[in-house]
N, C-alpha and C. Protein backbone atom coordinates (compact mmCIF):
# COMPACT_ATOMS: atom_id res chain seq x y z
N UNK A 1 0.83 -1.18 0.00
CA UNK A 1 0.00 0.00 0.00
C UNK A 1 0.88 1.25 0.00
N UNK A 2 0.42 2.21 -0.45
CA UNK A 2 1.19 3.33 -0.97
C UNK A 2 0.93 4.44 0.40
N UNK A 3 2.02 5.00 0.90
CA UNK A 3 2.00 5.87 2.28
C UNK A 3 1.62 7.48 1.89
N UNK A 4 0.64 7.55 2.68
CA UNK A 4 0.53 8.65 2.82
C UNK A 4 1.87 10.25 2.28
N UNK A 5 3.00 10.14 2.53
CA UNK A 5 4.03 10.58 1.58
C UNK A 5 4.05 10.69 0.75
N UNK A 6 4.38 9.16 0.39
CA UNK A 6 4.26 9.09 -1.17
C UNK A 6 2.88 9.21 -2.33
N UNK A 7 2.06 9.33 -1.99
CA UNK A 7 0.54 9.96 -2.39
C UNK A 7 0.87 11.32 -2.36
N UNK A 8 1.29 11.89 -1.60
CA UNK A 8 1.26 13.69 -1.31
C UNK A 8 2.17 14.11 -2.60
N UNK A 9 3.31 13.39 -2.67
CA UNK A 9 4.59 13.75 -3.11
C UNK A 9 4.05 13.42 -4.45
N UNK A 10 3.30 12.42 -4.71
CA UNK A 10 2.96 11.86 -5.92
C UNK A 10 2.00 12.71 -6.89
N UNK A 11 0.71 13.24 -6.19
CA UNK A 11 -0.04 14.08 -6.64
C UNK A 11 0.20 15.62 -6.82
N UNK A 12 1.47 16.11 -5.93
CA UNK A 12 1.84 17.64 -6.09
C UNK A 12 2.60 17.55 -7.57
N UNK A 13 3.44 16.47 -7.33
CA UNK A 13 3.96 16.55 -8.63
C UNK A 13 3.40 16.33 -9.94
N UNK A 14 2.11 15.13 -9.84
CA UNK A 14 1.12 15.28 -10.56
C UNK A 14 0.67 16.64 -10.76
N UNK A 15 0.06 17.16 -10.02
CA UNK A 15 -0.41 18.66 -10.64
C UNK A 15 0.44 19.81 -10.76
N UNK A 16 1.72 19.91 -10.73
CA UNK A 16 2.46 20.56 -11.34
C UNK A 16 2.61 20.25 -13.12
N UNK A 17 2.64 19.01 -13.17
CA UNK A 17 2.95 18.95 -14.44
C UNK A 17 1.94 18.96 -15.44
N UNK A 18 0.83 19.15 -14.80
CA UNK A 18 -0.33 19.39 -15.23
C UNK A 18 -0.44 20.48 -15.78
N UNK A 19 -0.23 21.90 -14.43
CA UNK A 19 -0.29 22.74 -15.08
C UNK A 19 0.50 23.40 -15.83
N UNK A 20 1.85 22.33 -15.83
CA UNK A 20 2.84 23.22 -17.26
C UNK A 20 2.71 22.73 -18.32
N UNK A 21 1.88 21.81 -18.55
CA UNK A 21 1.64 21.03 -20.01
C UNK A 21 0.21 22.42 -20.24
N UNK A 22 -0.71 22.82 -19.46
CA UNK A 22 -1.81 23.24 -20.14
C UNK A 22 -1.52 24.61 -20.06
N UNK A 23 -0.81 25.26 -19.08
CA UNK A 23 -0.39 26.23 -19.45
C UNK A 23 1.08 27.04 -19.06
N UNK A 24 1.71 27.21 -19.84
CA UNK A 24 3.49 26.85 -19.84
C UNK A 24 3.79 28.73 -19.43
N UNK A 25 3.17 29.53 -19.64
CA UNK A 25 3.10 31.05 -19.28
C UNK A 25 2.62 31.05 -17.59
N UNK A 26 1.91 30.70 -16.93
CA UNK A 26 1.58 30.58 -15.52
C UNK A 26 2.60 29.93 -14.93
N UNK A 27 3.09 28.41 -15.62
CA UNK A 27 4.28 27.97 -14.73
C UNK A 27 5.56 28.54 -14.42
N UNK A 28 5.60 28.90 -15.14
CA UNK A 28 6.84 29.70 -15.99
C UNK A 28 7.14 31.31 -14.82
N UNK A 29 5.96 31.86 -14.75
CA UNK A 29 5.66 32.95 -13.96
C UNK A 29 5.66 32.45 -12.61
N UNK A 30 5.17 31.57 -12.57
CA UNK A 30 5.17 30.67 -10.51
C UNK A 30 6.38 30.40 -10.36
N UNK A 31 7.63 29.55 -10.77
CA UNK A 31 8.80 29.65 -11.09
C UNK A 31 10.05 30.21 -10.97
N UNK A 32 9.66 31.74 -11.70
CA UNK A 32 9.83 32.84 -11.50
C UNK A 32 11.12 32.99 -12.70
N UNK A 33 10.72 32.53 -13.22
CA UNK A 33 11.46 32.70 -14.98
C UNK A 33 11.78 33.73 -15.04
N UNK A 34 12.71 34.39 -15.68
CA UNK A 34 12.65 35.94 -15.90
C UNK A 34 12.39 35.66 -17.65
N UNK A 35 12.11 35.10 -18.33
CA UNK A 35 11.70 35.13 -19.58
C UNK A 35 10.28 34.19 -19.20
N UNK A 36 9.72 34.50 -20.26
CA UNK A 36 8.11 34.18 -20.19
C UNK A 36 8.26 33.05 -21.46
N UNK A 37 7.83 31.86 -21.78
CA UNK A 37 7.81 31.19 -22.88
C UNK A 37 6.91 31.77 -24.22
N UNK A 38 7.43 32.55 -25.05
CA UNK A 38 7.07 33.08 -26.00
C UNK A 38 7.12 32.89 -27.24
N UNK A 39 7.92 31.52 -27.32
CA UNK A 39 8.01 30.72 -29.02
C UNK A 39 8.33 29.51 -28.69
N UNK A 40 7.80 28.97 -29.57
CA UNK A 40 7.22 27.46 -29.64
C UNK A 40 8.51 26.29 -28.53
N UNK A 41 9.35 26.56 -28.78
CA UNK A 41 10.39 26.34 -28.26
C UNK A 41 10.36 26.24 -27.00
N UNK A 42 10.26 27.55 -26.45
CA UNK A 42 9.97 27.68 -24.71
C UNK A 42 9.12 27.16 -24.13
N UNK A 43 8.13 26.98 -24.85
CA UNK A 43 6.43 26.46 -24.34
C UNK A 43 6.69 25.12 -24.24
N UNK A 44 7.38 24.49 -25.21
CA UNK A 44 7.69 23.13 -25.24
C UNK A 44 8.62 22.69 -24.11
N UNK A 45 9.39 23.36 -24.13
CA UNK A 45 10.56 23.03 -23.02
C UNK A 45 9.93 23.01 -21.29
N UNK A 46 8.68 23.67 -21.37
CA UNK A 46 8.42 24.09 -20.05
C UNK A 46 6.85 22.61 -20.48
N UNK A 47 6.68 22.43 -21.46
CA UNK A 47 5.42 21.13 -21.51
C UNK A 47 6.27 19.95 -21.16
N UNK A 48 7.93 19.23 -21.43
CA UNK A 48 8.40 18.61 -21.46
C UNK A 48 8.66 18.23 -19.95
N UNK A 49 9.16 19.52 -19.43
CA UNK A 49 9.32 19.85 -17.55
C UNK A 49 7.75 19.15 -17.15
N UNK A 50 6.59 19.42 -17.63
CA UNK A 50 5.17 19.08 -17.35
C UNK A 50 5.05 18.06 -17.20
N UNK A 51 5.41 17.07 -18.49
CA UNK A 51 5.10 15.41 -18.76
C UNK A 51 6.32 14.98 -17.71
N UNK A 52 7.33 15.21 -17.58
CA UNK A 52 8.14 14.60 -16.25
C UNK A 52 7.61 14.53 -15.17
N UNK A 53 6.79 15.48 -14.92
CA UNK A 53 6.28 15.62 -13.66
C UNK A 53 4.74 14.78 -13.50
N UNK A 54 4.30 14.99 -14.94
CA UNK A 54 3.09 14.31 -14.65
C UNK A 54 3.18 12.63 -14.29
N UNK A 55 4.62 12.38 -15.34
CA UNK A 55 4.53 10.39 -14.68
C UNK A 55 5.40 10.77 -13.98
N UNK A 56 6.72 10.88 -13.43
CA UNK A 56 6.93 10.58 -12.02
C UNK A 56 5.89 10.70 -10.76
N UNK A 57 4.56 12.03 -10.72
CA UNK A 57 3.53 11.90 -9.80
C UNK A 57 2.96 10.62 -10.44
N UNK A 58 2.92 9.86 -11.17
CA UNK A 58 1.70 8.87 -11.58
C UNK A 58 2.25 7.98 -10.59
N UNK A 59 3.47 7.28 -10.58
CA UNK A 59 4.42 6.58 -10.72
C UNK A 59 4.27 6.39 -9.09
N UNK A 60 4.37 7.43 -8.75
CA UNK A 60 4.54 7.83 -6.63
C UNK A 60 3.51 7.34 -6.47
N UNK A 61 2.12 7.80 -7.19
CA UNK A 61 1.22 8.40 -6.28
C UNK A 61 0.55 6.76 -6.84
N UNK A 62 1.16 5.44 -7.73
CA UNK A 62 0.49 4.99 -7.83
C UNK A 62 -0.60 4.02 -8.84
N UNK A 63 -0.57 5.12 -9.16
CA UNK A 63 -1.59 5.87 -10.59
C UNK A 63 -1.33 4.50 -11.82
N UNK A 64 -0.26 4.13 -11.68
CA UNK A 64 0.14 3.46 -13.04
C UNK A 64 -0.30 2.08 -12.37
N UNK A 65 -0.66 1.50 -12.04
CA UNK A 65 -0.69 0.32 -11.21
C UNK A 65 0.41 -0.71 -10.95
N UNK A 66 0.57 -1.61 -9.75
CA UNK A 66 1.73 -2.32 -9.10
C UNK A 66 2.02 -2.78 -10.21
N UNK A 67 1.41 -3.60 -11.39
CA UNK A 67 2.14 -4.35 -12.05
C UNK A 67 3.58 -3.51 -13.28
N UNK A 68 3.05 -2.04 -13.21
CA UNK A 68 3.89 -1.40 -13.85
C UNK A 68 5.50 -1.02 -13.36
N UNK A 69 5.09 -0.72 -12.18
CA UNK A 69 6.41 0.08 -11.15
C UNK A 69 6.19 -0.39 -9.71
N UNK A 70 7.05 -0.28 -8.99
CA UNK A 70 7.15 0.01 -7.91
C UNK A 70 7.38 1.28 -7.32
N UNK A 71 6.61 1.42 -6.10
CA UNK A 71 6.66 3.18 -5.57
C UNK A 71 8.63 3.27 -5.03
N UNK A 72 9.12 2.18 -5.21
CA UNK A 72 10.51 2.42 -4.14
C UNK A 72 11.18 3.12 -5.77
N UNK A 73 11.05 2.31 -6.76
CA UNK A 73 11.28 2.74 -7.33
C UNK A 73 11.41 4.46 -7.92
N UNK A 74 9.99 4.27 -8.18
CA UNK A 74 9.81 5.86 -8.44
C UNK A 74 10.00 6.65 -7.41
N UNK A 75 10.71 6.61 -6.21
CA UNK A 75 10.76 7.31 -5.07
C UNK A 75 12.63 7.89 -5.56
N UNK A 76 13.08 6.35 -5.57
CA UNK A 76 14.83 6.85 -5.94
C UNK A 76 14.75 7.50 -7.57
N UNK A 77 14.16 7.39 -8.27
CA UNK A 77 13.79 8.38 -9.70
C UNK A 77 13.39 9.19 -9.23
N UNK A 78 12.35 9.70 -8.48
CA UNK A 78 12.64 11.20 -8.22
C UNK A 78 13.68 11.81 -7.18
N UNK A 79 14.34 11.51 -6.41
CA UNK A 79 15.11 11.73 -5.91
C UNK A 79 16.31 12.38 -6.52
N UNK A 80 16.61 11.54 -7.72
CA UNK A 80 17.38 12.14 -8.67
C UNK A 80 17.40 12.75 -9.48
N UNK A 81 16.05 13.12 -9.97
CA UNK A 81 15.83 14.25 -10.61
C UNK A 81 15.71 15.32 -9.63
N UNK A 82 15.20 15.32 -8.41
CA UNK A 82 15.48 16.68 -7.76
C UNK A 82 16.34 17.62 -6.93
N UNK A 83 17.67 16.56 -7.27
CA UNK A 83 18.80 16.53 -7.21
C UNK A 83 18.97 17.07 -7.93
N UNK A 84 19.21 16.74 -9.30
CA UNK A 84 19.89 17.75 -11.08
C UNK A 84 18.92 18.96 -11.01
N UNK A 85 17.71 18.85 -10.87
CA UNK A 85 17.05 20.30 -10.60
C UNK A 85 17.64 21.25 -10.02
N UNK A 86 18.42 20.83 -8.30
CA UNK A 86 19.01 21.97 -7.37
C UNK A 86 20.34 22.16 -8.95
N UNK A 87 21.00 21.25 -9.35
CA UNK A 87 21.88 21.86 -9.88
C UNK A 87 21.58 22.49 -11.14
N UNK A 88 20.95 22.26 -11.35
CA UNK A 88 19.95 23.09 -12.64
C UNK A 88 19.44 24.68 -12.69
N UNK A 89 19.27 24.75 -11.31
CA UNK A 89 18.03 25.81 -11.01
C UNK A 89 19.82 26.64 -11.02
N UNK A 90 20.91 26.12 -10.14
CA UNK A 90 21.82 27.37 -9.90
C UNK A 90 22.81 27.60 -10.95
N UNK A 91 22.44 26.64 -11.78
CA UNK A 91 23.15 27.16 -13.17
C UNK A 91 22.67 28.07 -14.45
N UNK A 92 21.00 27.96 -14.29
CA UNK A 92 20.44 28.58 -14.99
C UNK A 92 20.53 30.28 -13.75
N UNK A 93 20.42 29.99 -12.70
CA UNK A 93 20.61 31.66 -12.16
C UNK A 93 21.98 32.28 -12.53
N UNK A 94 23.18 31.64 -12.09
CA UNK A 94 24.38 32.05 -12.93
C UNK A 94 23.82 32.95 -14.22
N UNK A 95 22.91 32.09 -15.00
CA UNK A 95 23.44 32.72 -16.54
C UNK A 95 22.48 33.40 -16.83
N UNK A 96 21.69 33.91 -15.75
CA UNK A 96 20.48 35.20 -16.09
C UNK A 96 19.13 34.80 -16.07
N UNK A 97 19.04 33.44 -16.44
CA UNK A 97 17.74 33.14 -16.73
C UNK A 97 16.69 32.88 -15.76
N UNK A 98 16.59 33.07 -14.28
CA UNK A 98 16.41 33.01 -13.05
C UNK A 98 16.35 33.56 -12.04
N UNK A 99 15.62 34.51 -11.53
CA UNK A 99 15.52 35.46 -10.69
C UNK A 99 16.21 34.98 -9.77
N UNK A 100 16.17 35.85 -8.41
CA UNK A 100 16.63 35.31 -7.08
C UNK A 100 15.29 34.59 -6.22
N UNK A 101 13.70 35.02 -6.48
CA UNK A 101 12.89 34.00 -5.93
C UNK A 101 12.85 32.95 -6.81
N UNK A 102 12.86 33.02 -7.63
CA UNK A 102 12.75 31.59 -8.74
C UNK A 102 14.03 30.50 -8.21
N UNK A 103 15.02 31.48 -7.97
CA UNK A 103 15.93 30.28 -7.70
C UNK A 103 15.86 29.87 -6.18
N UNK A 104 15.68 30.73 -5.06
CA UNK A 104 15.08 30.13 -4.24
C UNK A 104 14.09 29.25 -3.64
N UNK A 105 12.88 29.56 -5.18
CA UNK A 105 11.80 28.47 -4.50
C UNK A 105 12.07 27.43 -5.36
N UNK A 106 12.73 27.16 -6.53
CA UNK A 106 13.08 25.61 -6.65
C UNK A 106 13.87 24.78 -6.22
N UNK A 107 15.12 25.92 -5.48
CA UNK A 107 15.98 24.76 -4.89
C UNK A 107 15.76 24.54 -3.41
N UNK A 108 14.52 25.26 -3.19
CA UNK A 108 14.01 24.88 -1.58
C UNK A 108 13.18 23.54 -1.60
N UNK A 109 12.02 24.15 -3.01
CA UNK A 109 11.29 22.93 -3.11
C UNK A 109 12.15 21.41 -3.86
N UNK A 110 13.13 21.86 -4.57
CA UNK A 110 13.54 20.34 -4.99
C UNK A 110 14.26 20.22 -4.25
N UNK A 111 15.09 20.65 -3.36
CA UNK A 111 15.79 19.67 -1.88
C UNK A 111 14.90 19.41 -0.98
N UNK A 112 13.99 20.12 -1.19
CA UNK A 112 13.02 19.26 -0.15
C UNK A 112 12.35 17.64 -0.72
N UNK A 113 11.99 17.94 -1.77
CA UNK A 113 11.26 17.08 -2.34
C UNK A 113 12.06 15.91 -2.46
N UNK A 114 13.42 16.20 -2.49
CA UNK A 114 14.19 15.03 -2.58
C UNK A 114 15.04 14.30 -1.52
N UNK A 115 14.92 15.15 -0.52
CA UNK A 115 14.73 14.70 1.00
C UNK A 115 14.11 13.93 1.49
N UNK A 116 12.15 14.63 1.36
CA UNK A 116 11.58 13.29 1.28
C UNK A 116 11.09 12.24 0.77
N UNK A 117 11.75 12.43 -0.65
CA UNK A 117 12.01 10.86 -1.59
C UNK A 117 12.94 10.15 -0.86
N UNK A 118 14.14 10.69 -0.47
CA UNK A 118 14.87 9.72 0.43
C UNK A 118 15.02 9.55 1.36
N UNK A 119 13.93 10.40 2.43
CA UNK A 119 13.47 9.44 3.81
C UNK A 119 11.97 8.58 3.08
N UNK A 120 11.36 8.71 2.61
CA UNK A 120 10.41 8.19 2.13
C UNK A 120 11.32 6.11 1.70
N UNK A 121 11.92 6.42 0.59
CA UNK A 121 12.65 5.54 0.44
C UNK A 121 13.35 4.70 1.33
N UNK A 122 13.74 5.03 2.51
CA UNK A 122 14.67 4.57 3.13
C UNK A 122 13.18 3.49 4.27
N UNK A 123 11.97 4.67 4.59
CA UNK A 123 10.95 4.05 5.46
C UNK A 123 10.23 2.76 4.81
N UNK A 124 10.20 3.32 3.34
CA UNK A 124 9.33 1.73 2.51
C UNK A 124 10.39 0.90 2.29
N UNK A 125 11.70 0.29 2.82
CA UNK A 125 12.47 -0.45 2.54
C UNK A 125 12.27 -1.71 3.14
């Protein structure tokens, strides 16, 4: 049975990627982008960020059923993606593209998030 955690962790990330697949200008702005996705390119790049998020939440929260995945699984997969995110988020601030809240609230929220992928991980063992 899938823990309470991993449901939470599963469905936030579910609806994040939700709303950057339907709308890539709101995420983008929550974020705190200092460019807005304005050609086809950007929109895509920020729908692509969306569909990651939408199956890794499937994946946590479940969604795909046991015979597909395991939640330990998708727990150490996200873990590591929100890992390359923290290093992501401070390389894209380096090079302009990243405010100072933008880069604060992703590398708060993806070390967090990947914190508790890996106490999460470590409790369903």
């Amino acid at each position: 049975m899938t823990s309470l955690v991993s449901l939470s962790l599963g469905y936030t990330r579910f609806c994040i990627g939700f709303v950057a697949v339907a709308s890539p200008a709101t995420t983008s702005s929550l974020f705190g982008f200092n460019e807005h996705p304005t050609t086809g390119s950007d929109r895509l790049r920020t729908r692509l960020f969306g569909v990651r998020e939408l199956a890794l939440g499937a994946g946590l929260a479940g969604l795909l059923g046991e015979e597909v995945c395991t939640v330990r699984g998708f727990l150490a997969a996200c873990a590591i993606v929100d890992g390359v995110d923290v290093v992501a988020a401070v390389m894209a601030y380096n090079e302009g593209s990243l405010n100072n809240t933008g880069v604060l609230l992703i590398i708060m929220g993806a070390a967090a998030f990947c914190g508790l992928n890996v106490y999460e991980y470590r409790v369903t063992g």
